[in-house]
N, C-alpha and C. Protein backbone atom coordinates (compact mmCIF):
# COMPACT_ATOMS: atom_id res chain seq x y z
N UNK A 1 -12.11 -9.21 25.45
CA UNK A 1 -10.76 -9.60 25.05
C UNK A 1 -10.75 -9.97 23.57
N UNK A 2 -9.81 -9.31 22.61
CA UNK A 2 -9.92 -9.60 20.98
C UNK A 2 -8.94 -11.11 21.28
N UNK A 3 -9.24 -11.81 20.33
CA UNK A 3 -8.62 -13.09 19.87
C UNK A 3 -8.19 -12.77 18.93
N UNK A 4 -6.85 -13.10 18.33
CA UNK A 4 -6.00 -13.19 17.42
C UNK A 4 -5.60 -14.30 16.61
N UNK A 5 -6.17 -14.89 15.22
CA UNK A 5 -6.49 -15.95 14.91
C UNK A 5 -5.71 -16.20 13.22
N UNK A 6 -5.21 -17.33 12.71
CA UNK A 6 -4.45 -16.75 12.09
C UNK A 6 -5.01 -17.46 10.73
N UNK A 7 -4.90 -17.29 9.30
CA UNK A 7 -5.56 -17.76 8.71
C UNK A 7 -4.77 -17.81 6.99
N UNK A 8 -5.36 -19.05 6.55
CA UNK A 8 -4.63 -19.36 4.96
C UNK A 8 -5.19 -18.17 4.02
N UNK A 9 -4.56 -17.92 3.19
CA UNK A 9 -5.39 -17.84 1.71
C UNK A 9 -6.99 -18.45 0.83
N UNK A 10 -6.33 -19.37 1.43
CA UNK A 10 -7.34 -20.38 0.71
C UNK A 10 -8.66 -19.90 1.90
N UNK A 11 -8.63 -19.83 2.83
CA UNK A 11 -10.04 -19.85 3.61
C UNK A 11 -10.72 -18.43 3.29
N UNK A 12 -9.65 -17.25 3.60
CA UNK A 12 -9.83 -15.74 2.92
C UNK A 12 -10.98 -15.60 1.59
N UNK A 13 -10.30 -16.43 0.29
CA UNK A 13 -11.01 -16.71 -0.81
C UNK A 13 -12.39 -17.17 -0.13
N UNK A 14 -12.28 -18.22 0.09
CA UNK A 14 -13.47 -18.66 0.67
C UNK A 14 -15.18 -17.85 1.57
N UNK A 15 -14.20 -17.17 2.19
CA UNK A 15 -14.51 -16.20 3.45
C UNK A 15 -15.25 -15.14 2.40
N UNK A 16 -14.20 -14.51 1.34
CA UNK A 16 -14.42 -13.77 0.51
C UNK A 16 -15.68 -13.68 -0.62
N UNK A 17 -15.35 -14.81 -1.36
CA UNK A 17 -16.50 -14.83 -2.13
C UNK A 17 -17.85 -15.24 -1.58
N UNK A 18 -18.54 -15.59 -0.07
CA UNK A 18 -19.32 -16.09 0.58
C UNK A 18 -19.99 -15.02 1.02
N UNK A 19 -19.01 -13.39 1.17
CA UNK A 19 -19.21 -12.33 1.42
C UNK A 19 -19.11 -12.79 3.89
N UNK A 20 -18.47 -12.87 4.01
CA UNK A 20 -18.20 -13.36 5.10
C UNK A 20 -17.27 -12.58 5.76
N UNK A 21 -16.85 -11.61 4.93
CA UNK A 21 -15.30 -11.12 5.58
C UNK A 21 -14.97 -9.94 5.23
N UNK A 22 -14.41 -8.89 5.27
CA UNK A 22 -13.81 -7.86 4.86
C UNK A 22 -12.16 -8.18 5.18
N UNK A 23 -11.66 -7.14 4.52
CA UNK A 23 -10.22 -7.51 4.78
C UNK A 23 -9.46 -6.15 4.92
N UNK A 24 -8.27 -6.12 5.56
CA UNK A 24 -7.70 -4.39 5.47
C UNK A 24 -6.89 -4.71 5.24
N UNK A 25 -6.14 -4.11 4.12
CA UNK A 25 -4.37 -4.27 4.02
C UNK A 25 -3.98 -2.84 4.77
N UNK A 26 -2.77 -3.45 5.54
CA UNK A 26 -1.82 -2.44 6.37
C UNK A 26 -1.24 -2.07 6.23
N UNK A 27 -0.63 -2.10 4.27
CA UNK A 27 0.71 -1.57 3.81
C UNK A 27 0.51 -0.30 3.81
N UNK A 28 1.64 0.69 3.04
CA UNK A 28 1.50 2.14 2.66
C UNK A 28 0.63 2.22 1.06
N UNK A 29 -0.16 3.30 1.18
CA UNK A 29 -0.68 3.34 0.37
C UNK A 29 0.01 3.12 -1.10
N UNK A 30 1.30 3.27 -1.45
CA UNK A 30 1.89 2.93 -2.52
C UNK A 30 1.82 1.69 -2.37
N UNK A 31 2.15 0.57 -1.60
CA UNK A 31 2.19 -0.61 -1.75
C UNK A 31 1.36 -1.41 -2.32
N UNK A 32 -0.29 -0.61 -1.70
CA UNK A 32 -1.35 -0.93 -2.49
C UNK A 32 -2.06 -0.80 -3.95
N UNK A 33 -1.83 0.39 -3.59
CA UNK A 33 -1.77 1.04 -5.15
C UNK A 33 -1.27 -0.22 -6.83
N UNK A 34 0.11 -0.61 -6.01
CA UNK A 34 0.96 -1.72 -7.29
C UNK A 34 -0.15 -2.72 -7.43
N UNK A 35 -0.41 -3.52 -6.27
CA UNK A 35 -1.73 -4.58 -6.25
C UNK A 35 -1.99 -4.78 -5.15
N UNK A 36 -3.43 -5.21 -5.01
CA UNK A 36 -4.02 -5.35 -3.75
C UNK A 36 -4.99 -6.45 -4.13
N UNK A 37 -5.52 -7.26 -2.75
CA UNK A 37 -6.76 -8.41 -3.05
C UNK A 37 -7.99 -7.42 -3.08
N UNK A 38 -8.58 -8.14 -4.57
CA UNK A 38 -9.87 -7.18 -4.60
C UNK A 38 -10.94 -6.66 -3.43
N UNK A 39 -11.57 -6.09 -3.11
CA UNK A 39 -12.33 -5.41 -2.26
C UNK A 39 -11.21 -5.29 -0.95
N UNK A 40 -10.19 -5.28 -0.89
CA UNK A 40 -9.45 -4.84 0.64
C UNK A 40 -9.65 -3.57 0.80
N UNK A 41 -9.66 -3.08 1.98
CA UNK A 41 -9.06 -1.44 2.11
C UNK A 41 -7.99 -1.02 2.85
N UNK A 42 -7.45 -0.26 1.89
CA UNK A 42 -6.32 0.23 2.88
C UNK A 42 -6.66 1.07 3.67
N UNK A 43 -5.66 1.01 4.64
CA UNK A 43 -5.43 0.99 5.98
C UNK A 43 -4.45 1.10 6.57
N UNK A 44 -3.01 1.70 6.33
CA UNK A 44 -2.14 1.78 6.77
C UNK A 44 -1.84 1.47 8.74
N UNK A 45 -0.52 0.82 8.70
CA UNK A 45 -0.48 0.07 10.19
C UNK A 45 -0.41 1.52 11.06
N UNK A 46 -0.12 2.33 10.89
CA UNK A 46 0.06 3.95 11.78
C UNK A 46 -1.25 3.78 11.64
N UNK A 47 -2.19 3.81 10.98
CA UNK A 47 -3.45 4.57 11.26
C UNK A 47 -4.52 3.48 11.88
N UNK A 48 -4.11 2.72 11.86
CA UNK A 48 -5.20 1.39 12.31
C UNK A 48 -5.98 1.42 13.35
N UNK A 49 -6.88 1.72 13.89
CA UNK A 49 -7.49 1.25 15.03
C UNK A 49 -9.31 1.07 14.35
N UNK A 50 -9.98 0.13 15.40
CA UNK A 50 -11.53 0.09 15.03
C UNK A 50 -12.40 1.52 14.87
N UNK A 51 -12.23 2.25 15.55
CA UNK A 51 -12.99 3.46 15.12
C UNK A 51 -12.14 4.69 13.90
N UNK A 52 -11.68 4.11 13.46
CA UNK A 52 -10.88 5.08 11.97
C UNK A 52 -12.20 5.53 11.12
N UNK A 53 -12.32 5.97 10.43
CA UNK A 53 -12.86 6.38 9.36
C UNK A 53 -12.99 5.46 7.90
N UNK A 54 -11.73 5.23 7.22
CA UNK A 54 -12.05 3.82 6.54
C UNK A 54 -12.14 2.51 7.09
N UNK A 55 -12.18 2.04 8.72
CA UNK A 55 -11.85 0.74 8.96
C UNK A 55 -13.24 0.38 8.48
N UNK A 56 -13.21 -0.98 7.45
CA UNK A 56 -14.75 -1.01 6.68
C UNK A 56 -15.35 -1.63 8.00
N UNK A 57 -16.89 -1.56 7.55
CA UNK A 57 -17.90 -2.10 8.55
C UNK A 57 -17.58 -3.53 8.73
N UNK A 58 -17.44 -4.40 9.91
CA UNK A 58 -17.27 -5.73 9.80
C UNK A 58 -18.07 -6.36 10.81
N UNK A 59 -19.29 -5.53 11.35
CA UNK A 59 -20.40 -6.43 11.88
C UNK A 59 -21.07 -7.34 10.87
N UNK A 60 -20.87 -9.02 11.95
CA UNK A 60 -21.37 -9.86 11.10
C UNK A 60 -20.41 -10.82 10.45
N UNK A 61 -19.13 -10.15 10.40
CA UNK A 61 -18.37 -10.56 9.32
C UNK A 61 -16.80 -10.85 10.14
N UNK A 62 -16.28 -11.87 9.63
CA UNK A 62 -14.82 -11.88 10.35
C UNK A 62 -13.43 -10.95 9.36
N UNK A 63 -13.26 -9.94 10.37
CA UNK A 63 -12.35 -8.76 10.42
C UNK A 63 -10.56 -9.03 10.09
N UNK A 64 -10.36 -9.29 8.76
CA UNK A 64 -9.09 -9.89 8.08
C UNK A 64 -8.23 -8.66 8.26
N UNK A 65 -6.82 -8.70 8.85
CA UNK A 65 -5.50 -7.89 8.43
C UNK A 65 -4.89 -8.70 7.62
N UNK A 66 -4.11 -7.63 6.10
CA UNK A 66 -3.26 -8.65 5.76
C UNK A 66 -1.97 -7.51 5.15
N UNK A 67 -1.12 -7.68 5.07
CA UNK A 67 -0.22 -7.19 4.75
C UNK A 67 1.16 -7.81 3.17
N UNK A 68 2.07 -6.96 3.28
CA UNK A 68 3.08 -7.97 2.40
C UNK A 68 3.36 -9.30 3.26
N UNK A 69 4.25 -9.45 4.38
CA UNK A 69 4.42 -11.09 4.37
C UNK A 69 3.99 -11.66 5.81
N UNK A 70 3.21 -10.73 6.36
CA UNK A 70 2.48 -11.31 7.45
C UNK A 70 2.82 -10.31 8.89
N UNK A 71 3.60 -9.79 8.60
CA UNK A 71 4.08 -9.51 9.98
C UNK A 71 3.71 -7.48 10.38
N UNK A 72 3.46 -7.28 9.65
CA UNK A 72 2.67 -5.28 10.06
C UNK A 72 1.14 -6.01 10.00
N UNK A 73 0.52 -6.99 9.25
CA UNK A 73 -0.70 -7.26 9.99
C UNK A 73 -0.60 -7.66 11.54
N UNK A 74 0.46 -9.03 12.06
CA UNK A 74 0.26 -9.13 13.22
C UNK A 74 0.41 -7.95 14.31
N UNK A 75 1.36 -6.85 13.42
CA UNK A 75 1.43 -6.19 14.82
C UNK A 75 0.19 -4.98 14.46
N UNK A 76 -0.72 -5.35 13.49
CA UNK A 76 -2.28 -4.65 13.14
C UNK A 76 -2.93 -4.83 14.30
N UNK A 77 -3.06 -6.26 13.67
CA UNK A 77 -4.33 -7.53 15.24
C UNK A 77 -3.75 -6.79 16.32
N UNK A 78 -1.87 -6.62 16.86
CA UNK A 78 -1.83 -6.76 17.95
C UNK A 78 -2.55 -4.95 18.62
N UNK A 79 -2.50 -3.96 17.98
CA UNK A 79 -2.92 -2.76 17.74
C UNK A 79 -4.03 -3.27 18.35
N UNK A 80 -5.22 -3.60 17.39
CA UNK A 80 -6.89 -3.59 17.85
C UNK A 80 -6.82 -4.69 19.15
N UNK A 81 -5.87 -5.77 19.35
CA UNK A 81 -5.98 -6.11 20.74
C UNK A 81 -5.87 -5.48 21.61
N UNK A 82 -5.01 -4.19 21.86
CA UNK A 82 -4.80 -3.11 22.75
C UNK A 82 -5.89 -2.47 23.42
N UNK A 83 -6.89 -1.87 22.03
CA UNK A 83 -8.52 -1.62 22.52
C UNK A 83 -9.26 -2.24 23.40
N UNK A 84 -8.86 -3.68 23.43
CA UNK A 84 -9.95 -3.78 24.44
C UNK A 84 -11.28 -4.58 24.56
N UNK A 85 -11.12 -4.76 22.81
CA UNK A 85 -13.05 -5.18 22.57
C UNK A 85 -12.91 -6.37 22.40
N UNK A 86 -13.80 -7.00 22.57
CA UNK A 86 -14.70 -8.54 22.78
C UNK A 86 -14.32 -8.72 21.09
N UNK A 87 -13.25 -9.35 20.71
CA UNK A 87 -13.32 -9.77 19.38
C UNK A 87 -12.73 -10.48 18.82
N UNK A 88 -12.91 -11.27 17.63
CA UNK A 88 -12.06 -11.73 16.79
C UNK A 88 -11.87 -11.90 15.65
N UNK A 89 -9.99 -11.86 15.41
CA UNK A 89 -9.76 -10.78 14.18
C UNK A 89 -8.43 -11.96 13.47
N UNK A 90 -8.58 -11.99 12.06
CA UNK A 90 -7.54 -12.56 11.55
C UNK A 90 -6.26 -12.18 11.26
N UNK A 91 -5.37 -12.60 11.03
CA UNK A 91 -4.11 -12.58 10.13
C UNK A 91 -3.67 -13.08 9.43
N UNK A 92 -3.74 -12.73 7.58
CA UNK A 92 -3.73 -13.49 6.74
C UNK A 92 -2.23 -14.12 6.86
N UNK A 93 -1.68 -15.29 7.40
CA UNK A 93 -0.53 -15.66 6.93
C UNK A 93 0.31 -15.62 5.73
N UNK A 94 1.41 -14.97 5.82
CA UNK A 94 2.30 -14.93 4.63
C UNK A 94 1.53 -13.89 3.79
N UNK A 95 0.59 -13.26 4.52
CA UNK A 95 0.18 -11.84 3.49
C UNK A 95 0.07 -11.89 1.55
N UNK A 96 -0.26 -10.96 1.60
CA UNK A 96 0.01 -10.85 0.00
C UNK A 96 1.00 -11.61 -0.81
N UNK A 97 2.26 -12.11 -0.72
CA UNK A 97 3.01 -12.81 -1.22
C UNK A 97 2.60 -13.99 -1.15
N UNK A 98 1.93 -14.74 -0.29
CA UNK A 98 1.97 -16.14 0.09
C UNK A 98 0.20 -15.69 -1.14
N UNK A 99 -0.42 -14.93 -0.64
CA UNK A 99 -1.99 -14.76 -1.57
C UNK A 99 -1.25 -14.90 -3.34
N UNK A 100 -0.45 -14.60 -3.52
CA UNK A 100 -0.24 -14.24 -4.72
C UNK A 100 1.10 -15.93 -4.94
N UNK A 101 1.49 -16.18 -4.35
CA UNK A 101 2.60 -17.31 -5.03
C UNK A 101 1.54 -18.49 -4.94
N UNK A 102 0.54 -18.81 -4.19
CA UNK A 102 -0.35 -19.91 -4.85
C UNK A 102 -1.75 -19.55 -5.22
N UNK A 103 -1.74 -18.35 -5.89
CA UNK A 103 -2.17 -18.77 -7.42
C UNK A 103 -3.51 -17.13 -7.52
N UNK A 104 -3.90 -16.98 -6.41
CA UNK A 104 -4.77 -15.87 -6.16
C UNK A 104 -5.07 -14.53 -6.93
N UNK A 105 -6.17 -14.32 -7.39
CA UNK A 105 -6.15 -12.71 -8.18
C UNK A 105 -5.85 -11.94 -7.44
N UNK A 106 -5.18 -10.90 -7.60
CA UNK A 106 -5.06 -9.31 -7.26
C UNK A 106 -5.12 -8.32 -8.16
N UNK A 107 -5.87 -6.86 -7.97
CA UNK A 107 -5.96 -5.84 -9.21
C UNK A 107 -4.51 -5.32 -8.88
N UNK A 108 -4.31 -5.01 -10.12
CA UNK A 108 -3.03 -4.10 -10.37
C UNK A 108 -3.23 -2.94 -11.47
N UNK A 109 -1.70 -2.53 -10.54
CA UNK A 109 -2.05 -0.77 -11.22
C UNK A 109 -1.39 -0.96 -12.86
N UNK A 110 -1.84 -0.41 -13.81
CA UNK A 110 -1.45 -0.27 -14.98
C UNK A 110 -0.28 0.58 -15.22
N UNK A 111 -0.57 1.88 -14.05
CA UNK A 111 0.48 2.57 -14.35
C UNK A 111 1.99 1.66 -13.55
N UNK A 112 2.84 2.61 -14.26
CA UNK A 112 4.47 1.88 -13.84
C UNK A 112 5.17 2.59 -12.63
N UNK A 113 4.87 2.07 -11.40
CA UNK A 113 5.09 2.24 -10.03
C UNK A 113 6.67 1.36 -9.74
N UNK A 114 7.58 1.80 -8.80
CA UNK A 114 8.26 1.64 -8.80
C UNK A 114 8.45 1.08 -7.33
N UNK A 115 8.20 -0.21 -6.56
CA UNK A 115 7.70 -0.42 -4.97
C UNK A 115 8.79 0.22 -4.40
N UNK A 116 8.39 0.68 -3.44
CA UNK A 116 8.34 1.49 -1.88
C UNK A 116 9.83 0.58 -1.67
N UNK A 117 10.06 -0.56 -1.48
CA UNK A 117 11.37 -1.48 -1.03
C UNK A 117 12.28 -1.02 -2.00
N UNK A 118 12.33 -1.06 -3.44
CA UNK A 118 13.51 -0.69 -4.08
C UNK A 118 13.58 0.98 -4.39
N UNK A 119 12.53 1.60 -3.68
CA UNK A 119 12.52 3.15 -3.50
C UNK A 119 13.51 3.10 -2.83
N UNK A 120 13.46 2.56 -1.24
CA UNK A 120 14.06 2.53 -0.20
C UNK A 120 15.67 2.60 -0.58
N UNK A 121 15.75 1.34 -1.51
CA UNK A 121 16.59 0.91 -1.58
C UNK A 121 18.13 1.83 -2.62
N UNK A 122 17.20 2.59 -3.40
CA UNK A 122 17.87 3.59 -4.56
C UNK A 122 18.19 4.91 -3.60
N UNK A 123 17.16 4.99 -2.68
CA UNK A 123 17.59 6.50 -1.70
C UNK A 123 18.53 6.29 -0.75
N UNK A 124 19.19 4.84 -0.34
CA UNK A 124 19.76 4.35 0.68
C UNK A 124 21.27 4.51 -0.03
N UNK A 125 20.95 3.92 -0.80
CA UNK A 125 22.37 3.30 -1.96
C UNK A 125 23.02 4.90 -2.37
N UNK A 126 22.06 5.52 -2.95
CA UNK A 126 22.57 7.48 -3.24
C UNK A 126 23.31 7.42 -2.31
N UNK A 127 22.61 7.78 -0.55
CA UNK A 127 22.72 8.45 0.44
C UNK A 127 24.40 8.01 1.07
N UNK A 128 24.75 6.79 0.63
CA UNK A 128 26.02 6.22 1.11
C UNK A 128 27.04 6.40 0.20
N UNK A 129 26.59 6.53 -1.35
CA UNK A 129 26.89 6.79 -2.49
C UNK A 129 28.13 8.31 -2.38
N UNK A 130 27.23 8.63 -2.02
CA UNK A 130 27.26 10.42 -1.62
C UNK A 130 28.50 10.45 -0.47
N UNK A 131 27.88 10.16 0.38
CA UNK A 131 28.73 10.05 1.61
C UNK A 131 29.99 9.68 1.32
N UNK A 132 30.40 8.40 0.87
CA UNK A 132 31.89 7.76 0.30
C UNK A 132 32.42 8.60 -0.73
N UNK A 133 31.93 9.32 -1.99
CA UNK A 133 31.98 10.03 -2.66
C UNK A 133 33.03 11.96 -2.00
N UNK A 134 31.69 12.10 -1.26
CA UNK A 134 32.65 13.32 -0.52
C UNK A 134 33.57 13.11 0.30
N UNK A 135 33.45 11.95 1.00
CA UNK A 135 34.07 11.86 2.10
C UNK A 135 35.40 11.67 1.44
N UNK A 136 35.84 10.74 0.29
CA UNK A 136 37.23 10.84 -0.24
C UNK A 136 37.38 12.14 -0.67
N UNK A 137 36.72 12.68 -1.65
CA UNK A 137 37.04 14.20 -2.36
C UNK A 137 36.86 15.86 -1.46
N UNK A 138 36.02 15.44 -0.42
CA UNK A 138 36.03 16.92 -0.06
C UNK A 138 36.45 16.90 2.05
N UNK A 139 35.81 16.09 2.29
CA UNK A 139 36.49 15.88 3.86
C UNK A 139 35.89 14.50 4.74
N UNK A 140 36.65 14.03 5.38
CA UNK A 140 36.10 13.01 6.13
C UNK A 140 34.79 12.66 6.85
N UNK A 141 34.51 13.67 7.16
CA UNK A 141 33.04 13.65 8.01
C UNK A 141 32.23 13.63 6.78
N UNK A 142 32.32 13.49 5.72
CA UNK A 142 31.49 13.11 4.77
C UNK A 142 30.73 11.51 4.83
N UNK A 143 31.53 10.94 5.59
CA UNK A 143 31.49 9.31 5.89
C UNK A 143 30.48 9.10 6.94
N UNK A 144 30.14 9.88 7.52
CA UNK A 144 28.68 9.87 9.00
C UNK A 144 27.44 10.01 8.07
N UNK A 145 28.14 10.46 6.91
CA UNK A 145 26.30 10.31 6.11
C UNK A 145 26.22 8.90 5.50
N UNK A 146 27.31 8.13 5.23
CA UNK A 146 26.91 6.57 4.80
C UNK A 146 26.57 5.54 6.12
N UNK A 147 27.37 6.52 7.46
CA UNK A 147 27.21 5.58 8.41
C UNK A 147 25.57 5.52 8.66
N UNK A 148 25.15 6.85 8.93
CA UNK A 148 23.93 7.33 9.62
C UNK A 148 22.78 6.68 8.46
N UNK A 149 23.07 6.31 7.04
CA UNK A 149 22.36 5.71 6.14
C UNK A 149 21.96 3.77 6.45
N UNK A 150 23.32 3.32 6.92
CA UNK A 150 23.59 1.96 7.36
C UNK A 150 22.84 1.90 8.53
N UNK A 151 23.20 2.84 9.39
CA UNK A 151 22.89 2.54 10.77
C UNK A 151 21.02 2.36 10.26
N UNK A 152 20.14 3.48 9.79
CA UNK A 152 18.76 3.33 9.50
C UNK A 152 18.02 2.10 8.68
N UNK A 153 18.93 1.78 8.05
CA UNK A 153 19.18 0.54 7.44
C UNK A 153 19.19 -0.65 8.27
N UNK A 154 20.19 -0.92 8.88
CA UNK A 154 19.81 -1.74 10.30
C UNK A 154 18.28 -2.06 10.77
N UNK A 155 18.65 -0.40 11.57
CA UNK A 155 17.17 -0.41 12.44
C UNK A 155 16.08 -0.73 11.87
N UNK A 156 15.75 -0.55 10.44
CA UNK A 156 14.95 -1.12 9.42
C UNK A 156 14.52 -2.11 9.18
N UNK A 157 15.95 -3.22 9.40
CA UNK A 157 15.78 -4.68 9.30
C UNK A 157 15.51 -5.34 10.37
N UNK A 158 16.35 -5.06 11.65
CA UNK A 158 16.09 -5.50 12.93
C UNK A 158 14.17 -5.40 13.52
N UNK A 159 13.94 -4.03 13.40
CA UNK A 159 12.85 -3.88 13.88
C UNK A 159 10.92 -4.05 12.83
N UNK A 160 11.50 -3.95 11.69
CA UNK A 160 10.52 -3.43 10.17
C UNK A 160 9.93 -2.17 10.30
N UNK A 161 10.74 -1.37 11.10
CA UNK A 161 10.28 0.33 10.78
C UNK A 161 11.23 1.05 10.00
N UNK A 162 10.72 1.44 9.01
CA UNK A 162 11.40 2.32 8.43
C UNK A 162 11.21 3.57 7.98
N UNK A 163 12.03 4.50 8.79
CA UNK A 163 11.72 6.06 8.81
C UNK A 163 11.27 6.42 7.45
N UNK A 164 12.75 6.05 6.28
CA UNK A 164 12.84 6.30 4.94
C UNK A 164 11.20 5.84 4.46
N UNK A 165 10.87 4.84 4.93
CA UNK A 165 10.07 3.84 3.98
C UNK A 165 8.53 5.24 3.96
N UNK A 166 8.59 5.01 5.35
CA UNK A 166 7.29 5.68 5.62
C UNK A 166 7.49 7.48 4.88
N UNK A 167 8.88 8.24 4.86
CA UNK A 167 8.93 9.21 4.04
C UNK A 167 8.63 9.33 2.68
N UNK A 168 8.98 7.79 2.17
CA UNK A 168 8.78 7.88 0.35
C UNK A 168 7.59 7.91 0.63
N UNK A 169 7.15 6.88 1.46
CA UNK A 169 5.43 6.92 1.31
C UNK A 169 4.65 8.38 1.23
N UNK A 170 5.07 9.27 1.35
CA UNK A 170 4.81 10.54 1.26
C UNK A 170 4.93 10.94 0.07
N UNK A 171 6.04 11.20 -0.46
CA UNK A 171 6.61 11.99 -1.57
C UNK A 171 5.36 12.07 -2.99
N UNK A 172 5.26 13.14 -3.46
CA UNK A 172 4.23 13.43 -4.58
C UNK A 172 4.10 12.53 -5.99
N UNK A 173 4.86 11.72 -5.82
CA UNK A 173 5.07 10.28 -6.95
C UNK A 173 4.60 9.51 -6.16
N UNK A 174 4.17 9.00 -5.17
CA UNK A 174 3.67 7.88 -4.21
C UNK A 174 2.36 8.51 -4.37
N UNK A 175 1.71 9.27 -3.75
CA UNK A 175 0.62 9.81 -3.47
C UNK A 175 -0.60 10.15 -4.77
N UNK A 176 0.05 10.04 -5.94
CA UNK A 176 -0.79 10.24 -7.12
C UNK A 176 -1.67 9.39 -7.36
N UNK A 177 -3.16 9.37 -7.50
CA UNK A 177 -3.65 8.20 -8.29
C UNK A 177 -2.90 6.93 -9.47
């Protein structure tokens, strides 16, 4: 049975420099890309399980998820709880934001990345943009494309899946070194 255990910043560091721990961030690879806690690996929450290919080695060592604000790690842990195995696994509380607002290093990218949330947010804003746009000038059913934009929008917030999110995460500007 995995145990699900939840854990500060401050102990992580700790954990970290002691060499005690590995850590996986669960964001999309763009997310990481902007900054990440040194030695993490990504790991995206779709791809997560213990036998992956990058999940780093963590015999020996206590097995950190951490994410932006805590919550695609828990449902990480809750993933490798599914498996099955005799283990136990952290969740950095308050993720990367909470690592980074008291006081913590992270590498960052030099180049000028534009995050994945206000990606979201510029393709959302077009997409309704558009929609209200035709829908006055060329015909009404132009207006199911701002709805069908809102409605994903919603489901986005309600649930933290986002179709869009995980598409930018694709696109050939995300994916570049």
């Amino acid at each position: 049975m995995t145990t699900i255990l939840k854990t500060t910043p401050q102990e992580v560091e700790k954990w970290l420099k002691n060499n005690d721990a590995v850590i996986v961030d669960v964001r999309e690879n763009i997310e990481y890309k902007i900054h990440h806690i040194q030695g993490a690996t990504n790991l995206p929450l779709s791809l997560v399980r213990l036998d992956h290919d990058h999940m780093p080695d963590h015999k020996g060592k206590r097995l950190i998820f951490q994410c932006k604000s805590g919550k695609r790690s828990q449902m990480a842990c809750e993933k490798i709880a599914k498996e099955g195995v005799e283990l136990k696994i952290w969740n950095l509380e308050g993720g990367i934001d909470t690592w980074i607002s008291q006081g913590f290093a992270v590498e960052e990218n030099q180049r000028k990345i534009i995050p994945l949330e206000r990606q979201v947010m510029i393709a959302a804003g077009s997409i309704v943009s558009t929609g209200i746009f035709f829908g006055f000038s060329l015909h009404e059913n132009w207006f199911w494309l701002s709805g069908f934009a809102g409605a994903g929008l919603l489901l986005g917030g309600l649930t933290g899946w986002c179709g869009m999110a995980m598409l930018l995460a694709k696109a050939p500007w995300n994916t570049k070194s």
